[in-house]
N, C-alpha and C. Protein backbone atom coordinates (compact mmCIF):
# COMPACT_ATOMS: atom_id res chain seq x y z
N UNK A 1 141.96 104.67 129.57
CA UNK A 1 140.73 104.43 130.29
C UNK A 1 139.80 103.65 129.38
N UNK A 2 138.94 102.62 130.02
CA UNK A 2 137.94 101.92 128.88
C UNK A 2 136.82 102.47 129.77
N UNK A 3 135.66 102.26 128.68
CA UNK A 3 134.30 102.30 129.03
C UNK A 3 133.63 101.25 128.79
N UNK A 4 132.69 100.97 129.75
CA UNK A 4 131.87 99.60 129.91
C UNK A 4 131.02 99.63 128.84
N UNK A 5 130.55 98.85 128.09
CA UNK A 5 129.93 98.63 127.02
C UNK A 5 128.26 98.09 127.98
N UNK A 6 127.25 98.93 128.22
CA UNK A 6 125.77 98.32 128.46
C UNK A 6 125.04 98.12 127.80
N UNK A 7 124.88 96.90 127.95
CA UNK A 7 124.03 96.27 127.28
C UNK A 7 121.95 96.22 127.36
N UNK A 8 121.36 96.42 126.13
CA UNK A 8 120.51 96.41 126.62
C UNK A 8 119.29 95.70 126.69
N UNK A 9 118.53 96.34 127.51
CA UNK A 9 117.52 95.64 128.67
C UNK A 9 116.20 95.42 127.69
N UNK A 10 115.88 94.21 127.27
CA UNK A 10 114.26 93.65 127.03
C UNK A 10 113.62 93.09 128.11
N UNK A 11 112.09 93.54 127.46
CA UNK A 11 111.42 92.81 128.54
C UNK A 11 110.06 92.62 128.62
N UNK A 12 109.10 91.84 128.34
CA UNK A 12 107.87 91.00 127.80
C UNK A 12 106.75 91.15 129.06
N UNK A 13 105.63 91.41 129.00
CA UNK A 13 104.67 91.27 129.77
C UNK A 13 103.54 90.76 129.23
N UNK A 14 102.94 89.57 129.23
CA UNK A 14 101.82 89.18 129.04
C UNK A 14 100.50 89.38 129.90
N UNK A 15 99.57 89.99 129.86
CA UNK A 15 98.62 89.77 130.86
C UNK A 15 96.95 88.97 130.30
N UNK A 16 96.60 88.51 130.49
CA UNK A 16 95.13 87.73 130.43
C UNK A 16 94.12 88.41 131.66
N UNK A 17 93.69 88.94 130.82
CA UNK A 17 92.84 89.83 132.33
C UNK A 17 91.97 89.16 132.85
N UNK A 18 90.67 88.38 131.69
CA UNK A 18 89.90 87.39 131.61
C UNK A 18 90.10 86.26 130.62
N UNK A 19 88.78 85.93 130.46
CA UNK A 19 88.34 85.18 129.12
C UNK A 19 88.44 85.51 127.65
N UNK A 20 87.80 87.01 127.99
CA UNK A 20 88.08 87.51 127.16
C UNK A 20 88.80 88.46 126.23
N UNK A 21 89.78 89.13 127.42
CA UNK A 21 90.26 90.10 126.74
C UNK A 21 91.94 89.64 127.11
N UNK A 22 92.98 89.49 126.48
CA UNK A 22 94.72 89.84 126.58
C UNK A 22 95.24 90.50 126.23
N UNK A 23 95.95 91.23 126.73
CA UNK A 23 97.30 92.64 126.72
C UNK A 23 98.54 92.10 126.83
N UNK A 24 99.50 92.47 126.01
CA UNK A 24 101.01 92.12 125.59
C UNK A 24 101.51 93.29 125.60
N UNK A 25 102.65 93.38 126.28
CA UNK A 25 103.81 94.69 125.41
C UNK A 25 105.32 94.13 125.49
N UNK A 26 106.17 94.01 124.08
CA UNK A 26 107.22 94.00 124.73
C UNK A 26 108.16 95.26 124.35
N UNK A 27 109.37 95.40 125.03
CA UNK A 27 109.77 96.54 125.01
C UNK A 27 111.33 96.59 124.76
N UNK A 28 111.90 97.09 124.07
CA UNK A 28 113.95 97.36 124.36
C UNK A 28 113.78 98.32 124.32
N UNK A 29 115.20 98.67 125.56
CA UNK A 29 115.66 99.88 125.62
C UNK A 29 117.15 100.03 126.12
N UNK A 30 117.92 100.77 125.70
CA UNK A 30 119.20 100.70 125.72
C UNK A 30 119.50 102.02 126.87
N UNK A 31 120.02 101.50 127.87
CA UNK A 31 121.01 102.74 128.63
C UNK A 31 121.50 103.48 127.72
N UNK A 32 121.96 103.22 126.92
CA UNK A 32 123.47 103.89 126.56
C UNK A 32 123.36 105.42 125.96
N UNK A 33 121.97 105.34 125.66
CA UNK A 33 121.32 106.47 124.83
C UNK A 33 120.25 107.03 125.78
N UNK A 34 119.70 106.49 127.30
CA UNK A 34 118.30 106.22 127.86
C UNK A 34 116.92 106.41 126.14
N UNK A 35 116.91 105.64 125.35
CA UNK A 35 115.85 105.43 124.77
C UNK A 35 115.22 104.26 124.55
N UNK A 36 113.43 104.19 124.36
CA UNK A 36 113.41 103.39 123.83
C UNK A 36 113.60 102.64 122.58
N UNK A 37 114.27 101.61 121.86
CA UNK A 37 114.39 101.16 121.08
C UNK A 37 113.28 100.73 119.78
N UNK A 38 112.19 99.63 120.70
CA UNK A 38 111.33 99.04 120.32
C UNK A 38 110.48 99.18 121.35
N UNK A 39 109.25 99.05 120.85
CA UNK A 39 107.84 98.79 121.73
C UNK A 39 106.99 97.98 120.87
N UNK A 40 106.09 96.87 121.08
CA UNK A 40 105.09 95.98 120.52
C UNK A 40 103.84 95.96 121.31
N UNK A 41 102.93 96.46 120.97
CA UNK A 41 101.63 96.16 121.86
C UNK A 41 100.82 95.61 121.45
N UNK A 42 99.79 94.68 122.21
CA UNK A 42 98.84 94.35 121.10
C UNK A 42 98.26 94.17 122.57
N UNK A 43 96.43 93.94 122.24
CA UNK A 43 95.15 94.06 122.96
C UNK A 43 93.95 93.03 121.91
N UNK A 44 94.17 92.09 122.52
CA UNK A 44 92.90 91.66 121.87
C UNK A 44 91.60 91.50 122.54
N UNK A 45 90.82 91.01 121.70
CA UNK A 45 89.36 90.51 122.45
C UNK A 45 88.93 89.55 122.02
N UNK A 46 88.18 88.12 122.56
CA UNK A 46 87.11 87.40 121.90
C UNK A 46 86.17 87.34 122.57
N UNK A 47 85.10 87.47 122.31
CA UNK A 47 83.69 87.56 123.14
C UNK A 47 82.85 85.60 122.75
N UNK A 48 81.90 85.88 123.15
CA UNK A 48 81.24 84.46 123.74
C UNK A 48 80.90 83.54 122.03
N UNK A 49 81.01 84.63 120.97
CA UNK A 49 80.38 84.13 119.88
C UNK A 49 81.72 83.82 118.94
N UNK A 50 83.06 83.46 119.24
CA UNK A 50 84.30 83.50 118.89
C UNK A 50 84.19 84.41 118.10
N UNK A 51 83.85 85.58 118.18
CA UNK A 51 84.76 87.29 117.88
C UNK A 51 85.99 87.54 117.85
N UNK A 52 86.21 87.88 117.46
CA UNK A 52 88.30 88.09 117.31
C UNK A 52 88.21 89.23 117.03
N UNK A 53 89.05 90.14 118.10
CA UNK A 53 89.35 91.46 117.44
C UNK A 53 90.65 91.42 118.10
N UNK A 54 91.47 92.31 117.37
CA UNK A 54 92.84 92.39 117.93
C UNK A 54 93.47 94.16 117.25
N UNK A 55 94.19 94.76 118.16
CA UNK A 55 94.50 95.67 118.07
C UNK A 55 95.67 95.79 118.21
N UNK A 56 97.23 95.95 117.33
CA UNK A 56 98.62 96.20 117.48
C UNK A 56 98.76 97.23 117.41
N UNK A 57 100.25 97.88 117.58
CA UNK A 57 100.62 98.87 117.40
C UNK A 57 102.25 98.54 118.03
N UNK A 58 103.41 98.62 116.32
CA UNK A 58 104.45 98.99 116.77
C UNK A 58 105.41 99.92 116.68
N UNK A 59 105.84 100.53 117.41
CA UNK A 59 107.23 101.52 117.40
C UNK A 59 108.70 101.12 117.30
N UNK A 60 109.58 101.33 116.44
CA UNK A 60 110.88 100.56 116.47
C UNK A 60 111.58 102.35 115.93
N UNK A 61 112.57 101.94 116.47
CA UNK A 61 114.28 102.92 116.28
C UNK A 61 115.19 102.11 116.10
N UNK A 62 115.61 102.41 114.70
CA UNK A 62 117.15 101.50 114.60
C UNK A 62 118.34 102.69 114.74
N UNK A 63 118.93 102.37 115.35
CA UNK A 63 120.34 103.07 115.93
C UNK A 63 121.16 103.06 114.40
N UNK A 64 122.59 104.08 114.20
CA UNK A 64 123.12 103.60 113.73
C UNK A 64 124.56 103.22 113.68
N UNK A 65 125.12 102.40 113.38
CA UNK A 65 126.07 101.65 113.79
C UNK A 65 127.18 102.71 114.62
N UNK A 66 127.12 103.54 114.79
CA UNK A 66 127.96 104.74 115.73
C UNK A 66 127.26 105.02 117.07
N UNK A 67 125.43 104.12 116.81
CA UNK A 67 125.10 104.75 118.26
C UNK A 67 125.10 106.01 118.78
N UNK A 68 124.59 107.07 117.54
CA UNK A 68 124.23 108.69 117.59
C UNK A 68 123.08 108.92 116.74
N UNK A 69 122.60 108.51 116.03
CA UNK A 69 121.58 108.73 115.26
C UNK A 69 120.58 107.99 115.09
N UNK A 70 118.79 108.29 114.94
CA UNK A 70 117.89 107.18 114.53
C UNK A 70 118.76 106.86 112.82
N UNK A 71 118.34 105.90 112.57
CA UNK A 71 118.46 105.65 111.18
C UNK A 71 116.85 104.94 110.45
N UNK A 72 116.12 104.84 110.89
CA UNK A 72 115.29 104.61 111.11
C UNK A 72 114.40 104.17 112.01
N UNK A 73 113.10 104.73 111.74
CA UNK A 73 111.65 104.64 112.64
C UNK A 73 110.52 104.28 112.11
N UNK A 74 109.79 103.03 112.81
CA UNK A 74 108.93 102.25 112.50
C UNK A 74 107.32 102.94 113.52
N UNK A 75 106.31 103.32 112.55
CA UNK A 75 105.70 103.69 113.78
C UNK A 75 104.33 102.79 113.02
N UNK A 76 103.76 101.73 113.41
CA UNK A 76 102.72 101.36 112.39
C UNK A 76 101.81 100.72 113.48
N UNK A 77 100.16 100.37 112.91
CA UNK A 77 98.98 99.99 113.44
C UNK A 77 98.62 98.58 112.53
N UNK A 78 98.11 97.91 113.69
CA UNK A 78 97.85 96.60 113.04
C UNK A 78 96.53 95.76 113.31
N UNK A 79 95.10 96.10 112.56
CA UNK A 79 94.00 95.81 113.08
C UNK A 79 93.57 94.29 112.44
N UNK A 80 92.95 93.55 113.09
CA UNK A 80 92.29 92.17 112.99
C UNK A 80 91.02 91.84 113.32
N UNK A 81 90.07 91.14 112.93
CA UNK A 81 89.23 90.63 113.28
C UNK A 81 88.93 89.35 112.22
N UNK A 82 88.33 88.20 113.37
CA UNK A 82 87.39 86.94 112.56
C UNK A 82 86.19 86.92 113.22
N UNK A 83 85.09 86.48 112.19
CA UNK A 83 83.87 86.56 113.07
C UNK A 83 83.15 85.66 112.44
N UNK A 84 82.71 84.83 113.11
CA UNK A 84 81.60 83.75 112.42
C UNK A 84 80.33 83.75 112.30
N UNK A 85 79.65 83.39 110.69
CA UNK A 85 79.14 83.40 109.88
C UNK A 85 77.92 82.93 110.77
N UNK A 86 77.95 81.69 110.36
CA UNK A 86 77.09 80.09 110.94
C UNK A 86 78.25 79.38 111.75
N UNK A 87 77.86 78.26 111.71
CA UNK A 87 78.71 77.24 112.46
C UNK A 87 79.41 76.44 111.27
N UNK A 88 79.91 77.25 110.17
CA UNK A 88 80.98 76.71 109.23
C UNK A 88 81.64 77.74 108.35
N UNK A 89 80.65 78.48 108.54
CA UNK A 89 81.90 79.67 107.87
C UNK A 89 82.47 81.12 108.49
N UNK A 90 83.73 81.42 108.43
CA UNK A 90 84.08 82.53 109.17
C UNK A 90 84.18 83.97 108.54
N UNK A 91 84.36 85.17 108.48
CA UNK A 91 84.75 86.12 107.61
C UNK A 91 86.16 86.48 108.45
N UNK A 92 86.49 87.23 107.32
CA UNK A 92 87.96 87.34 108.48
C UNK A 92 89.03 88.40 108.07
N UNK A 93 89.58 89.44 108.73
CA UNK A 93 90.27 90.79 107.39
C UNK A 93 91.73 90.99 108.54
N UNK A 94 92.47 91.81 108.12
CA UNK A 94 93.21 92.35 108.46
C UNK A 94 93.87 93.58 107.71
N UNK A 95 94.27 94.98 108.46
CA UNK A 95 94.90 95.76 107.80
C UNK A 95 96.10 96.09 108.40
N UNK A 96 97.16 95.99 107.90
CA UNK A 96 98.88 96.91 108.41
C UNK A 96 99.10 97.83 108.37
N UNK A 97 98.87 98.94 109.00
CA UNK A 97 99.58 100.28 108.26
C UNK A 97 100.43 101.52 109.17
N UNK A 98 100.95 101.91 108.05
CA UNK A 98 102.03 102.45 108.56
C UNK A 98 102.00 104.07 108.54
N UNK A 99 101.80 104.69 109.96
CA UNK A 99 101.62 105.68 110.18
C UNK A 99 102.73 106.79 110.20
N UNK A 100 103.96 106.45 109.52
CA UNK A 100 104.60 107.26 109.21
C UNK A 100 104.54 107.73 108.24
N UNK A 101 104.43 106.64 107.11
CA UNK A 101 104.24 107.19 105.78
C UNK A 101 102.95 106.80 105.37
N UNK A 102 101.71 106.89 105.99
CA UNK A 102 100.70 107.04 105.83
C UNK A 102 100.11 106.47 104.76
N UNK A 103 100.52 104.76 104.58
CA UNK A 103 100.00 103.96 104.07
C UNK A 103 100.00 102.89 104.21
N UNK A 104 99.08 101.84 104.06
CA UNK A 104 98.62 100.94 104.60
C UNK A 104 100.47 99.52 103.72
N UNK A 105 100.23 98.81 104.39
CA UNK A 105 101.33 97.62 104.00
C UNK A 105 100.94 96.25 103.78
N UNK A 106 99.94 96.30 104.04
CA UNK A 106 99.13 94.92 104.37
C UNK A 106 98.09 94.87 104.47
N UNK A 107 96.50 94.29 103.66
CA UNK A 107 95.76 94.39 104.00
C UNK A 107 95.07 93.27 103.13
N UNK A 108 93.91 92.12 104.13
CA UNK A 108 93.23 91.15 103.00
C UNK A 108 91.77 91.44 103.90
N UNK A 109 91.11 90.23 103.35
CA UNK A 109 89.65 90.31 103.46
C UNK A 109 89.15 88.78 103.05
N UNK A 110 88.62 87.56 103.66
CA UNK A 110 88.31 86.58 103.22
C UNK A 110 87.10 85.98 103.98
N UNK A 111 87.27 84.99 103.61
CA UNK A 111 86.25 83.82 104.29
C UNK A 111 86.60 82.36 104.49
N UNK A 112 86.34 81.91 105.60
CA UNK A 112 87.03 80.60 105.77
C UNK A 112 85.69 79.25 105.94
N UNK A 113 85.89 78.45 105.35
CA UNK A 113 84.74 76.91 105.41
C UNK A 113 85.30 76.04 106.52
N UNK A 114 85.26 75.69 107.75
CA UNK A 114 86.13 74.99 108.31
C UNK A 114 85.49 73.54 108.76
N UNK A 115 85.18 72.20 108.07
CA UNK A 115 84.67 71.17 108.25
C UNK A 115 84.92 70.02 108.88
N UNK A 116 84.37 69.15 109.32
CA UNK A 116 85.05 68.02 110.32
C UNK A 116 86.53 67.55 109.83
N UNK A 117 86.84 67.44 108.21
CA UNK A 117 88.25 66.89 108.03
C UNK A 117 88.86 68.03 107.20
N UNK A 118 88.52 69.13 106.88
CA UNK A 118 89.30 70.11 106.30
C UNK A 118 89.11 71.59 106.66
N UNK A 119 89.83 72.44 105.81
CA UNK A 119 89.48 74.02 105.79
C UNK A 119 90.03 74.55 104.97
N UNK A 120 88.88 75.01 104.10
CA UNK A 120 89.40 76.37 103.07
C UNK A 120 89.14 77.98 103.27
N UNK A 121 90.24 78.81 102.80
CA UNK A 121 90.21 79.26 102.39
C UNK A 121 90.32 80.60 101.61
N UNK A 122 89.78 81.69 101.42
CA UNK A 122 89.75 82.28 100.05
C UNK A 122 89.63 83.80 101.13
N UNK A 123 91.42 84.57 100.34
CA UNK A 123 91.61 85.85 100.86
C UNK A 123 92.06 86.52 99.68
N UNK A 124 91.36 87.86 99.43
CA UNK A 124 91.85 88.97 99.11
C UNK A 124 92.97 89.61 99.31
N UNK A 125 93.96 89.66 98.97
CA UNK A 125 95.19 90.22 99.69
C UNK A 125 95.80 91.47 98.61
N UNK A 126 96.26 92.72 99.21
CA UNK A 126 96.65 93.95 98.55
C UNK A 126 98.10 94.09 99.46
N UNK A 127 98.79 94.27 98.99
CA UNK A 127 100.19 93.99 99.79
C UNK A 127 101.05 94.72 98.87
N UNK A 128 101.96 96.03 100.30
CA UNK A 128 103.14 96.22 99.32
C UNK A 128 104.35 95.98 99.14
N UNK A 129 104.70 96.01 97.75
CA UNK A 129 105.78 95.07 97.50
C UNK A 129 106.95 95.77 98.12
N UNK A 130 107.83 95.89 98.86
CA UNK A 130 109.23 96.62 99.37
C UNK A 130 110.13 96.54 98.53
N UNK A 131 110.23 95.44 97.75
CA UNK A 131 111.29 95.65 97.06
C UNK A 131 111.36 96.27 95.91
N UNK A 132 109.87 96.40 95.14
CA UNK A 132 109.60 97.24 94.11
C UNK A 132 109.63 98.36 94.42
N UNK A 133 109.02 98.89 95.19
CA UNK A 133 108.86 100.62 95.92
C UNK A 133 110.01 100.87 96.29
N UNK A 134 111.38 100.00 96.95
CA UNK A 134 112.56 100.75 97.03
C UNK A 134 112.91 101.29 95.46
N UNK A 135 112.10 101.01 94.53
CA UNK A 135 113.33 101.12 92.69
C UNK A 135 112.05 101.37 91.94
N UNK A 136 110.72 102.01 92.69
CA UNK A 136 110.24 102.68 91.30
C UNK A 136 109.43 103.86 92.37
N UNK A 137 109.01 105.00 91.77
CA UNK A 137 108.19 106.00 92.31
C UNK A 137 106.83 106.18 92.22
N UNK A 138 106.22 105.59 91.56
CA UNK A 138 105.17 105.22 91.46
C UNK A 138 104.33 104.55 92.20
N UNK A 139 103.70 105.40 93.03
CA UNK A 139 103.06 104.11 94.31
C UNK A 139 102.12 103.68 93.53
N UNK A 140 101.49 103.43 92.48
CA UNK A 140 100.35 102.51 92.11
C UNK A 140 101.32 100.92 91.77
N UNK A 141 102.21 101.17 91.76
CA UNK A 141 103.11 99.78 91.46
C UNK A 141 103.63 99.03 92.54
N UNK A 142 103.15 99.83 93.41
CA UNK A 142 104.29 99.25 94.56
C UNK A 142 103.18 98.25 95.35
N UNK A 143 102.30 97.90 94.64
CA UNK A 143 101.10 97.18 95.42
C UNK A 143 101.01 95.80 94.37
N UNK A 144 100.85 94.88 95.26
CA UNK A 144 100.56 93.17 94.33
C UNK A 144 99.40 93.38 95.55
N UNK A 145 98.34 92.64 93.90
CA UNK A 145 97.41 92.37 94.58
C UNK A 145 97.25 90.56 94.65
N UNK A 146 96.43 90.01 95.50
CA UNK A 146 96.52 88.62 95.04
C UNK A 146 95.50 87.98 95.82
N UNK A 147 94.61 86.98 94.59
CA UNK A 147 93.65 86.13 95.60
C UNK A 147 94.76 84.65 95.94
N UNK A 148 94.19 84.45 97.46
CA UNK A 148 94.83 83.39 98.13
C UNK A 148 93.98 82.01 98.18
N UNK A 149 94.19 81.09 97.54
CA UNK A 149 93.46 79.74 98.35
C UNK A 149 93.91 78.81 98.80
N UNK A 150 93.55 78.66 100.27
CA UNK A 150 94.34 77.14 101.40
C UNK A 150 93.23 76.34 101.35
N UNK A 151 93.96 75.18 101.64
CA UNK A 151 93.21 73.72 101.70
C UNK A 151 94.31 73.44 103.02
N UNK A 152 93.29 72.87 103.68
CA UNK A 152 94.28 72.35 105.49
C UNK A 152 93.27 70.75 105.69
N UNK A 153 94.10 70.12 105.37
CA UNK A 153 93.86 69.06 105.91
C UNK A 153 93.52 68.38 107.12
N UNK A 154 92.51 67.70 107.80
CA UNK A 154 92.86 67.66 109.59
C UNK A 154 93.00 66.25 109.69
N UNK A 155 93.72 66.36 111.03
CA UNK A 155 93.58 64.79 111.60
C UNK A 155 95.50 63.90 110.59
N UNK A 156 96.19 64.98 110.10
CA UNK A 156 97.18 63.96 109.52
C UNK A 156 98.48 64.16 110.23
């Protein structure tokens, strides 16, 4: 006797409610187990003064290769905002974090100059390293910190 191998089902929803606000989720989920796999959400906002806020949040299950066990679970939050200064400079942050193990993965803080032929600029960034934290125990190591500076050219 064989058994059918099902395959499984993704599936993306974008919505734009208005102007200002959009909702995303996408989703897998496998028959074979009825679970979900993955989920991605995100909700943003920009209001009249180009505000940026954005709100993620993802869930992931990796199966493992037998298709009986999580082998891992991703459960993390992902906040954003840009907000402008004047009419040339922006502030602008983001944080990653991961609510399983109850620490952040990602997180900067900057400011951007954005002028008729260019744009700089200058982020704070605290980021952890994965590949160090898999091979030392020490979470004060497992973090690079680093200032960032872009130059963007326009018009080339």
């Amino acid at each position: 006797a064989t058994t059918a191998v099902k395959s499984e089902l993704a599936g993306q929803l974008p919505l734009r409610l208005n102007d200002n606000i959009s909702l995303s989720c996408n989703t897998l989920f496998t028959p074979e187990t009825d679970k979900l796999i993955s989920v991605k959400r995100h909700r943003g906002y920009r209001d009249d003064h180009k505000r940026l806020f954005n709100v993620g949040y993802r869930f992931v299950r990796e199966q493992d290769q037998f298709n009986t066990t999580t082998a891992q679970t991703i459960d993390q939050l992902d906040l954003s905002v840009t907000s402008p200064i004047n009419a040339q400079w922006n502030f602008m942050g983001r944080v990653f974090y991961d609510l399983d193990e109850k620490k952040e993965l990602d997180t900067f803080i900057g400011f951007e100059y954005d002028d008729c032929c260019y744009r700089l600029r200058v982020l704070a960034q605290h980021r952890l390293d994965s590949k160090l934290a898999a091979l030392v125990n020490d979470d004060k190591l497992h973090y690079d910190w680093r200032i960032i500076f872009e130059v963007e050219l326009k018009g080339l």
